[in-house]
N, C-alpha and C. Protein backbone atom coordinates (compact mmCIF):
# COMPACT_ATOMS: atom_id res chain seq x y z
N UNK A 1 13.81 -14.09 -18.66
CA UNK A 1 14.43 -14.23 -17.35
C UNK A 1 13.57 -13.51 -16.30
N UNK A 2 13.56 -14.18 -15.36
CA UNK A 2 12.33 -13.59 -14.13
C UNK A 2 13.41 -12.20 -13.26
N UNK A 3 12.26 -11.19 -13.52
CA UNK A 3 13.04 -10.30 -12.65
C UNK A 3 12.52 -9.64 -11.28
N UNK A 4 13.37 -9.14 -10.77
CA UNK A 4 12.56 -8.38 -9.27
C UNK A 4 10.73 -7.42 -9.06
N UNK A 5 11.00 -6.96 -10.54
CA UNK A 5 9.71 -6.65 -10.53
C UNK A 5 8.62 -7.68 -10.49
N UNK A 6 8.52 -8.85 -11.21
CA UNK A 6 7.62 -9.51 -11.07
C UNK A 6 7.82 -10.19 -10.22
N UNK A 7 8.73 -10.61 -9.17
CA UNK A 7 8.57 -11.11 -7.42
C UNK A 7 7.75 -10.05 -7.01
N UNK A 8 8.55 -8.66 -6.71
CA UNK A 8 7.15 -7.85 -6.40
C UNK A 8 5.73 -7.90 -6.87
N UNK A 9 5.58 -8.01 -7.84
CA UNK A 9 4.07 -7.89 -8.38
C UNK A 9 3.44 -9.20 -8.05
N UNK A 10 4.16 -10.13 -7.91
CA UNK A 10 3.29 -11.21 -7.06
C UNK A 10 3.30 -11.31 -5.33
N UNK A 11 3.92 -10.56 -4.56
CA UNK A 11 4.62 -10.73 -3.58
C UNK A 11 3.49 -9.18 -3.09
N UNK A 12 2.79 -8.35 -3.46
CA UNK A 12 2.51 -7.45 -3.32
C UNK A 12 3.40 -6.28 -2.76
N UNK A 13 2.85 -5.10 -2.10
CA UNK A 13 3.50 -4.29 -1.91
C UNK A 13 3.91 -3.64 -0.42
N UNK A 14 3.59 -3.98 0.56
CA UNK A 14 3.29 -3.58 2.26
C UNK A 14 4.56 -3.56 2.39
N UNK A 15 5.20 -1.91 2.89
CA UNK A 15 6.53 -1.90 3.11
C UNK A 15 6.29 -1.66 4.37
N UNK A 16 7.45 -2.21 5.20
CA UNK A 16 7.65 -1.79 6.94
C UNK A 16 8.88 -0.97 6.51
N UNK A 17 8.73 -0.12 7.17
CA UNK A 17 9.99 0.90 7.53
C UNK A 17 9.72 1.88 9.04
N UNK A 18 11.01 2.48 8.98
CA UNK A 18 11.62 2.75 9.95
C UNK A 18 12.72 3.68 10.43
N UNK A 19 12.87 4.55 11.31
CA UNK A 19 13.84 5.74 11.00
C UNK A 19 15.23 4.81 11.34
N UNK A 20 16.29 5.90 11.52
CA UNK A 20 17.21 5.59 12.38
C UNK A 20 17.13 5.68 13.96
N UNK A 21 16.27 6.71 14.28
CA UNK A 21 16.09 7.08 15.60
C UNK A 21 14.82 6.27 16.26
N UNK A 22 14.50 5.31 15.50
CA UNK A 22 13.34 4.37 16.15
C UNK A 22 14.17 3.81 17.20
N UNK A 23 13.64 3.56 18.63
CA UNK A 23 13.96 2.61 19.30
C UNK A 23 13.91 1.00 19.08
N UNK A 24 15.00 0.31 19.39
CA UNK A 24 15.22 -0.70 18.46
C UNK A 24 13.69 -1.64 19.41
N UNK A 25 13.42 -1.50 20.62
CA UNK A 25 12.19 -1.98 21.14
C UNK A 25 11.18 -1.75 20.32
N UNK A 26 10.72 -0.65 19.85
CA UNK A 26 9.63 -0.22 18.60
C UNK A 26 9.87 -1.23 17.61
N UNK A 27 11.01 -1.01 17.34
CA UNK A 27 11.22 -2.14 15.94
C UNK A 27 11.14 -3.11 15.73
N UNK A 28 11.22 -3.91 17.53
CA UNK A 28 10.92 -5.52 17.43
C UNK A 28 9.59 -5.78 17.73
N UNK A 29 9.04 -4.57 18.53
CA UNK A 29 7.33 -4.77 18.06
C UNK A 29 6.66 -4.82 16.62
N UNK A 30 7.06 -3.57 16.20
CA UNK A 30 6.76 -3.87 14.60
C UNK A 30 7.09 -5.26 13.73
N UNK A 31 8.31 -5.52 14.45
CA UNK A 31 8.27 -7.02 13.62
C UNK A 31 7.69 -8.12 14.00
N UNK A 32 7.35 -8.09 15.13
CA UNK A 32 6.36 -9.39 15.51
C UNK A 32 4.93 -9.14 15.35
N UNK A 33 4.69 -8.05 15.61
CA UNK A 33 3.19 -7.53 15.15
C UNK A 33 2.51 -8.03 13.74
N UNK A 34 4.00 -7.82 12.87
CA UNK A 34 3.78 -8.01 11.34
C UNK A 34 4.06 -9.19 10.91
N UNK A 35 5.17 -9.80 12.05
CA UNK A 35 5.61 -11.13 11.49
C UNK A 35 6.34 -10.92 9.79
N UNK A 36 7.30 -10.27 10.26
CA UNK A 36 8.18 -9.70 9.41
C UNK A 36 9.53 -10.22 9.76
N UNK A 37 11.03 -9.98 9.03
CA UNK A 37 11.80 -10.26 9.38
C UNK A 37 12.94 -8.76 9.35
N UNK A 38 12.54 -7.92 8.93
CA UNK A 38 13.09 -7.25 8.67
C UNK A 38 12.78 -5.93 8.13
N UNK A 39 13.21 -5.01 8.70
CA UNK A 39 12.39 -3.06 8.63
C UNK A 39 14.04 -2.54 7.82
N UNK A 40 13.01 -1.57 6.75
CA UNK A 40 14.02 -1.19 5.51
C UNK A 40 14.13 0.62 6.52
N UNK A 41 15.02 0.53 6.80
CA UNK A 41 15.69 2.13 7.74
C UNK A 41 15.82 3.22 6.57
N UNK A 42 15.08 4.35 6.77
CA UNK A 42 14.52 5.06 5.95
C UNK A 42 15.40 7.02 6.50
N UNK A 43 16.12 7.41 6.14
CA UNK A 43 16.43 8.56 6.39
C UNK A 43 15.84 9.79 5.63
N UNK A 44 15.34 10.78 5.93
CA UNK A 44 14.73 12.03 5.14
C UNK A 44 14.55 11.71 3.74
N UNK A 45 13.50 10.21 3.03
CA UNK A 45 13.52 10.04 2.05
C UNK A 45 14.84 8.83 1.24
N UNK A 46 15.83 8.66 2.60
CA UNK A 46 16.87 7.84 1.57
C UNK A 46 17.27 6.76 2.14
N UNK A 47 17.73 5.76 1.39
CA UNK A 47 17.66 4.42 2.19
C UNK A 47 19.13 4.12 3.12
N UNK A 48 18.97 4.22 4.44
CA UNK A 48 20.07 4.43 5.37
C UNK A 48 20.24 2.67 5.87
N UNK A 49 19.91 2.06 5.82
CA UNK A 49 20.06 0.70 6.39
C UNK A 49 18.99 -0.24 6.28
N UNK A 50 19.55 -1.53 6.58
CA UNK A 50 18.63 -2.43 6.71
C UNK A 50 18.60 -2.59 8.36
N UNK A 51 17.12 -3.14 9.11
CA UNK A 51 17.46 -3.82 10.26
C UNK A 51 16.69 -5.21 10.19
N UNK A 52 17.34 -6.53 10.82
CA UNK A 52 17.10 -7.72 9.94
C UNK A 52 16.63 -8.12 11.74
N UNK A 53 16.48 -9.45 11.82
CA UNK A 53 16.38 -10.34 13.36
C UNK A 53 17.70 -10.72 13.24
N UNK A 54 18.89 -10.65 12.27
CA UNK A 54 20.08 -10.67 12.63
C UNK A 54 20.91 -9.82 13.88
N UNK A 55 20.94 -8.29 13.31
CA UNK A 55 21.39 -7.27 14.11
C UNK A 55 20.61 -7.85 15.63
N UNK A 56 19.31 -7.66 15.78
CA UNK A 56 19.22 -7.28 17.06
C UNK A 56 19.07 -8.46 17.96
N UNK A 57 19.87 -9.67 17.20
CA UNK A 57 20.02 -11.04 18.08
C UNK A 57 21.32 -10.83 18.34
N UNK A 58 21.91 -10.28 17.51
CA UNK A 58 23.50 -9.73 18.22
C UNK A 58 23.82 -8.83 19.14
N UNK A 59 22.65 -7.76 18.88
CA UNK A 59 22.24 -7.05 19.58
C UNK A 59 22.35 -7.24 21.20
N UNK A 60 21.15 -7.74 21.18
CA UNK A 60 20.57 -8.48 22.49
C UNK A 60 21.54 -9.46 23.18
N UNK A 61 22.20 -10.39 22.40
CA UNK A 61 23.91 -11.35 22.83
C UNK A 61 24.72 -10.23 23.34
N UNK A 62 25.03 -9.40 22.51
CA UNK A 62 26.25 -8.72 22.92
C UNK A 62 25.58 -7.46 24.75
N UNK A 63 24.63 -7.42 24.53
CA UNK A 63 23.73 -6.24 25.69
C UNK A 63 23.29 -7.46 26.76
N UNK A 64 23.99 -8.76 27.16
CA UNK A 64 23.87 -10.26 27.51
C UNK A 64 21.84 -10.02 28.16
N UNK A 65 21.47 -10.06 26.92
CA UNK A 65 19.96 -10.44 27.04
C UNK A 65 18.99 -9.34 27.47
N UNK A 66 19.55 -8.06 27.34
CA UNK A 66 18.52 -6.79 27.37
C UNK A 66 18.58 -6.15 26.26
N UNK A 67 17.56 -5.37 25.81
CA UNK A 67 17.33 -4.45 24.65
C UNK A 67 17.69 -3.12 24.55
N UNK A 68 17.81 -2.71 25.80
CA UNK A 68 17.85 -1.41 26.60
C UNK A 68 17.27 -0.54 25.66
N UNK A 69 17.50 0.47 25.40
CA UNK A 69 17.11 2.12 24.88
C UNK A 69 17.60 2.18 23.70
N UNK A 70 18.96 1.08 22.98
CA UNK A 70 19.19 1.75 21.70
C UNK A 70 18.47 1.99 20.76
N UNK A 71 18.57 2.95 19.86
CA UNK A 71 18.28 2.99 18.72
C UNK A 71 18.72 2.29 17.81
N UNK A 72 17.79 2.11 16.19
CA UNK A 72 18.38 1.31 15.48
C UNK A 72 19.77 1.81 14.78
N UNK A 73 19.55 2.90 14.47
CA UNK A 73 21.00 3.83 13.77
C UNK A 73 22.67 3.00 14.32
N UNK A 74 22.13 2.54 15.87
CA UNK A 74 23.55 1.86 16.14
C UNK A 74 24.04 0.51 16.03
N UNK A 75 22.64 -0.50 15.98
CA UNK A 75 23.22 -2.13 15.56
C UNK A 75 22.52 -1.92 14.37
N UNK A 76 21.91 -0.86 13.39
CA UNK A 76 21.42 -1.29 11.71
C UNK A 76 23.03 -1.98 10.96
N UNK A 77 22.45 -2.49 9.70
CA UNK A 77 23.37 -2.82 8.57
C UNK A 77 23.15 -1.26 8.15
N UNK A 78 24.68 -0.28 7.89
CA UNK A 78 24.35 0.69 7.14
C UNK A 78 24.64 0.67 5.97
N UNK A 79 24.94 -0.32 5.27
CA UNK A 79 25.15 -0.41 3.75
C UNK A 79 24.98 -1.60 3.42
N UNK A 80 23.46 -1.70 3.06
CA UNK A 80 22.79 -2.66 2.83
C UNK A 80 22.79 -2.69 1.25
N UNK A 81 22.98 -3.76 0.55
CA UNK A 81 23.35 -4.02 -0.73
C UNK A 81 22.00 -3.67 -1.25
N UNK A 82 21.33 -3.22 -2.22
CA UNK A 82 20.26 -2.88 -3.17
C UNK A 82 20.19 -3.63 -4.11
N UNK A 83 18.85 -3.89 -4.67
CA UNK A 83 18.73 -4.04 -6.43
C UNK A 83 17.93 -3.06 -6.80
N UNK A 84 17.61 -2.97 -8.08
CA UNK A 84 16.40 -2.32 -8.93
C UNK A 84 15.39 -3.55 -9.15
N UNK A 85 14.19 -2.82 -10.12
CA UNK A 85 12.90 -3.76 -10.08
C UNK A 85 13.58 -4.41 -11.54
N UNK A 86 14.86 -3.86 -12.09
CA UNK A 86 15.04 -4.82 -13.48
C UNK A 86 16.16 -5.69 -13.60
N UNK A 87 16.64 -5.74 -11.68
CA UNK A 87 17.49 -6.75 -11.67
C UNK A 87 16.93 -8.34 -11.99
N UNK A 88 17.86 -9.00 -12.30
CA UNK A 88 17.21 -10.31 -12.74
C UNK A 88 17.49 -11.60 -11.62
N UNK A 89 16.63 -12.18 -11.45
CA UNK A 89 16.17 -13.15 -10.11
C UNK A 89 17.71 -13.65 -9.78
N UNK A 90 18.53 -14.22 -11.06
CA UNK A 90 19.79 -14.80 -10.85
C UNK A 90 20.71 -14.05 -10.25
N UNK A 91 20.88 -12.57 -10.25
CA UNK A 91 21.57 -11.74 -10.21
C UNK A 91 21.32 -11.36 -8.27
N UNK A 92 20.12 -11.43 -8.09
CA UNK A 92 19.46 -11.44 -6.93
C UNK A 92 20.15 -12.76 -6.23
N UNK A 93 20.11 -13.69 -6.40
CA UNK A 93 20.25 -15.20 -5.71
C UNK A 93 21.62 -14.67 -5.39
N UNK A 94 22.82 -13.81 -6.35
CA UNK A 94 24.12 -14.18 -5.90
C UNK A 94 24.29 -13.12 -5.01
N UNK A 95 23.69 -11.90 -5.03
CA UNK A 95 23.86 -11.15 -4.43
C UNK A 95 23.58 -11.31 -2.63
N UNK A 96 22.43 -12.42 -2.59
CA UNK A 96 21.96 -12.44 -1.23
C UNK A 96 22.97 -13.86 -0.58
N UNK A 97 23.49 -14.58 -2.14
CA UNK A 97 24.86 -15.64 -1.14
C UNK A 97 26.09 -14.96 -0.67
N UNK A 98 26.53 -13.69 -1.69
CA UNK A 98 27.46 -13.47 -1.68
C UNK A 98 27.61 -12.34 -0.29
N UNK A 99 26.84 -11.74 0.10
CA UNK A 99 26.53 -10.41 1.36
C UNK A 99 25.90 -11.23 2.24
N UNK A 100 25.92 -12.55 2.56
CA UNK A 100 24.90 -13.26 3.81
C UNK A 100 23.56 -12.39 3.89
N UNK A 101 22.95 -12.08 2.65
CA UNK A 101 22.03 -11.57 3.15
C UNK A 101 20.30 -11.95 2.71
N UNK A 102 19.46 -12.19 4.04
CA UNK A 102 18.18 -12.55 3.77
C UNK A 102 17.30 -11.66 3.11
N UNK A 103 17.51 -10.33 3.08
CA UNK A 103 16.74 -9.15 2.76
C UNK A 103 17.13 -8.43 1.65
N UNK A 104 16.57 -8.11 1.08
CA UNK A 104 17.18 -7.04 0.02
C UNK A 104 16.48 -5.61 -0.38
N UNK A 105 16.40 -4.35 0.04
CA UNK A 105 15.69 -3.50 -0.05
C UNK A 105 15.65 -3.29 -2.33
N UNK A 106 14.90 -2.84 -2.48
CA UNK A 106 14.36 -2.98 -4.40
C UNK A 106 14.75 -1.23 -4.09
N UNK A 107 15.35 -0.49 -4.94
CA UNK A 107 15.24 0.70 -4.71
C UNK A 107 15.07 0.60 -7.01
N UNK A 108 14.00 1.85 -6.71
CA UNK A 108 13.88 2.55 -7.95
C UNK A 108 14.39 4.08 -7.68
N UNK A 109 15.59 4.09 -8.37
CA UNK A 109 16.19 5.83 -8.07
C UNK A 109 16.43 5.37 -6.62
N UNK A 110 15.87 6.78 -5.69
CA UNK A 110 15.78 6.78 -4.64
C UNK A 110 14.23 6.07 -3.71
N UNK A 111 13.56 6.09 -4.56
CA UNK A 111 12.45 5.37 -4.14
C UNK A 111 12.07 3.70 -3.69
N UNK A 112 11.60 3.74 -2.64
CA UNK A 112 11.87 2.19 -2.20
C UNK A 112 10.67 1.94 -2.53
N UNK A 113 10.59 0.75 -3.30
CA UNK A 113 9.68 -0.65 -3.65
C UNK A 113 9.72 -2.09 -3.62
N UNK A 114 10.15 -2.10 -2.47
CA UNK A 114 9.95 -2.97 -1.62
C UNK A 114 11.22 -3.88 -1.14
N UNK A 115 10.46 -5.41 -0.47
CA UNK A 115 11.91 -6.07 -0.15
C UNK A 115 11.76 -6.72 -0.87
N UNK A 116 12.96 -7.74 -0.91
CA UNK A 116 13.02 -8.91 -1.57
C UNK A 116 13.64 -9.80 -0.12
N UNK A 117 12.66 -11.47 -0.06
CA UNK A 117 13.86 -11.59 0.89
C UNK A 117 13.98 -12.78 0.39
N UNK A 118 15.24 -13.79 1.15
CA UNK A 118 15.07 -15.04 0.45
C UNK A 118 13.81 -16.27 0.28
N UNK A 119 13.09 -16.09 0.99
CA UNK A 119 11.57 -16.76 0.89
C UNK A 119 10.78 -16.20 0.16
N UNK A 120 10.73 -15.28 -0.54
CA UNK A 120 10.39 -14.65 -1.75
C UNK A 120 10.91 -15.00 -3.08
N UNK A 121 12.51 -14.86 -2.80
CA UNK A 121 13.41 -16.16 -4.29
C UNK A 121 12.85 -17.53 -4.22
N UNK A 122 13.17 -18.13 -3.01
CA UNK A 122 13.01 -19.32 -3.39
C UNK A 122 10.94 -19.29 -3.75
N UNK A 123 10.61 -19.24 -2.98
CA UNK A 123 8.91 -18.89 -4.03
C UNK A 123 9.19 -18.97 -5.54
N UNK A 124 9.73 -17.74 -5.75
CA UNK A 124 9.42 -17.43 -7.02
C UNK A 124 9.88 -18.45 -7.65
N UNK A 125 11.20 -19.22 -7.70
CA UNK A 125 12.03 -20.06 -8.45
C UNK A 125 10.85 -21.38 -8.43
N UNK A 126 10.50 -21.84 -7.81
CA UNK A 126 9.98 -22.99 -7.75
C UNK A 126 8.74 -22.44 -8.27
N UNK A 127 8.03 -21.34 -8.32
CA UNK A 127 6.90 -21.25 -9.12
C UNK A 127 7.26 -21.05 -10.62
N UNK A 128 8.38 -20.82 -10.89
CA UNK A 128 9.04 -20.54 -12.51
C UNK A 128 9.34 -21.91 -12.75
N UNK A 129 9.85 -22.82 -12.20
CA UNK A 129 10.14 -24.34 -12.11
C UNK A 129 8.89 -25.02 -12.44
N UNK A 130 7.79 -24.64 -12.02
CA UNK A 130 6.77 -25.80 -12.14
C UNK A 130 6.06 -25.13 -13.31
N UNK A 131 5.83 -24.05 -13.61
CA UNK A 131 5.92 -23.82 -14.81
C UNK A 131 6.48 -23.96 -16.13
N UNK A 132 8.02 -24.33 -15.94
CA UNK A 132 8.69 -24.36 -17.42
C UNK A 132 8.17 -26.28 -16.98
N UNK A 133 8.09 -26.88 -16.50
CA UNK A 133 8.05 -28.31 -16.22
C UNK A 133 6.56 -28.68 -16.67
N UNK A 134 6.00 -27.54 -16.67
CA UNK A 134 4.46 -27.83 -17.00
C UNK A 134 4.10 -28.03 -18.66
N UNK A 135 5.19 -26.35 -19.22
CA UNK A 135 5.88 -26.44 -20.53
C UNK A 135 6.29 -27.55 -20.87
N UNK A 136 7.40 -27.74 -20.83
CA UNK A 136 8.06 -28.94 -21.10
C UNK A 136 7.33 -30.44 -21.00
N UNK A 137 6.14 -30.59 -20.03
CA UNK A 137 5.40 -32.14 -20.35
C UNK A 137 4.90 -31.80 -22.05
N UNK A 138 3.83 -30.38 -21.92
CA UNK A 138 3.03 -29.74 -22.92
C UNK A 138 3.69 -30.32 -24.33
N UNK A 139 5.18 -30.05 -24.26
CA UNK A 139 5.87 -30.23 -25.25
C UNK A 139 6.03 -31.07 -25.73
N UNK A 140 6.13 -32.77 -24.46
CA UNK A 140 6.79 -33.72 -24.96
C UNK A 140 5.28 -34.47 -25.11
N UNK A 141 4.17 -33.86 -24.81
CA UNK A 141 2.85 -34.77 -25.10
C UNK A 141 2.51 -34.54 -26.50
N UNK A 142 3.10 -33.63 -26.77
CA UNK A 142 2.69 -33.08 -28.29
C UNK A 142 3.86 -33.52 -29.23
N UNK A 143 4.34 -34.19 -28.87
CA UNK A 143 6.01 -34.93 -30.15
C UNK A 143 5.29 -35.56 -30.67
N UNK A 144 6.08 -34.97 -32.21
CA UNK A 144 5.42 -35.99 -33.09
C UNK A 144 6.16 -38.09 -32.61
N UNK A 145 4.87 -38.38 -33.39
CA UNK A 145 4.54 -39.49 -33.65
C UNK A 145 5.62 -40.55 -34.65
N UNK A 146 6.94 -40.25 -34.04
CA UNK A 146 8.20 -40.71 -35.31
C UNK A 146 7.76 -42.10 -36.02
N UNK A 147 7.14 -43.21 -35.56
CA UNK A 147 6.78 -44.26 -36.21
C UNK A 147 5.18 -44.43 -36.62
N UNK A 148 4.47 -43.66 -36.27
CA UNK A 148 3.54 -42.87 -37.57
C UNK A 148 3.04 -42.16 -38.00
N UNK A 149 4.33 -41.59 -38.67
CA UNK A 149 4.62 -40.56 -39.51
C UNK A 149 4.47 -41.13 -40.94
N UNK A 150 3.97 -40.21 -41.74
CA UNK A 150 4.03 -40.91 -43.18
C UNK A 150 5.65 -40.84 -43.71
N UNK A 151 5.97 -41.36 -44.86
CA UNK A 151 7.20 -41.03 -45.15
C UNK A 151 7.22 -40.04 -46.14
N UNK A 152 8.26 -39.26 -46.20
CA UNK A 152 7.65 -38.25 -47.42
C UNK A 152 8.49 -38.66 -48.89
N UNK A 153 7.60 -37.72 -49.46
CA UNK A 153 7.91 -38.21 -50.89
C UNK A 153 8.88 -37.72 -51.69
């Protein structure tokens, strides 16, 4: 079964992060700079939130079209759902239908390794797909030969 670690290990490793006290303007530079969707909010070492282009489109709606001065600490997700690197891809898929969520911070312990987001699942799935499909021709090119076959004795 494909798990979070090996999305990461193909997906490499470049984490964006971010305090709580970043100005949420900083943060939308960082994300267009990076062309990112989303900064994993980082407190003295521990994972305090997600901030997605969700929050700060609500953000920005609800502030009717300015960014002003907030910080992220006040439109972040502060309890952003987690996996580990030995959660398994399936386990991942329900987690990101079931929390509307595109992002998923990977925490080992307290240590963050990385995101997961949904363009990373679906990647991976369709690269596990064309693989077992690649299997599976492998398999059926190699069936035996039922009408000549010897008969046995």
């Amino acid at each position: 079964m494909l798990k979070v670690s090996e999305i990461l290990r193909v997906k490499g490793n470049t984490l964006f992060t971010a305090s709580p006290d970043t100005s949420v303007i900083q943060a939308l530079e960082t994300m267009s700079e990076q062309d990112i969707g989303s900064l994993v909010i980082m407190d003295r070492g521990h994972l305090a939130g997600m901030l997605t282009f969700r929050e700060i489109i609500r953000h920005v709606n609800g502030n009717h079209g300015a960014v002003g001065s907030t910080t992220i600490r006040s439109i972040m997700d502060s309890k952003p759902v987690s996996v580990s690197p030995d959660t398994e891809a399936d386990e991942v898929q329900r987690l990101m239908l079931e929390n509307h969520s595109r992002y998923i911070p990977v925490m080992d312990g307290t240590v963050l390794m990385g995101v997961i987001s949904f363009y990373d699942m679906a990647q991976a799935l369709v690269a596990a797909q064309k693989f077992e499909n690649s299997m599976l021709k492998a398999y059926i090119r190699d069936w035996p030969d039922e009408e000549n076959k010897s008969p046995q004795a």
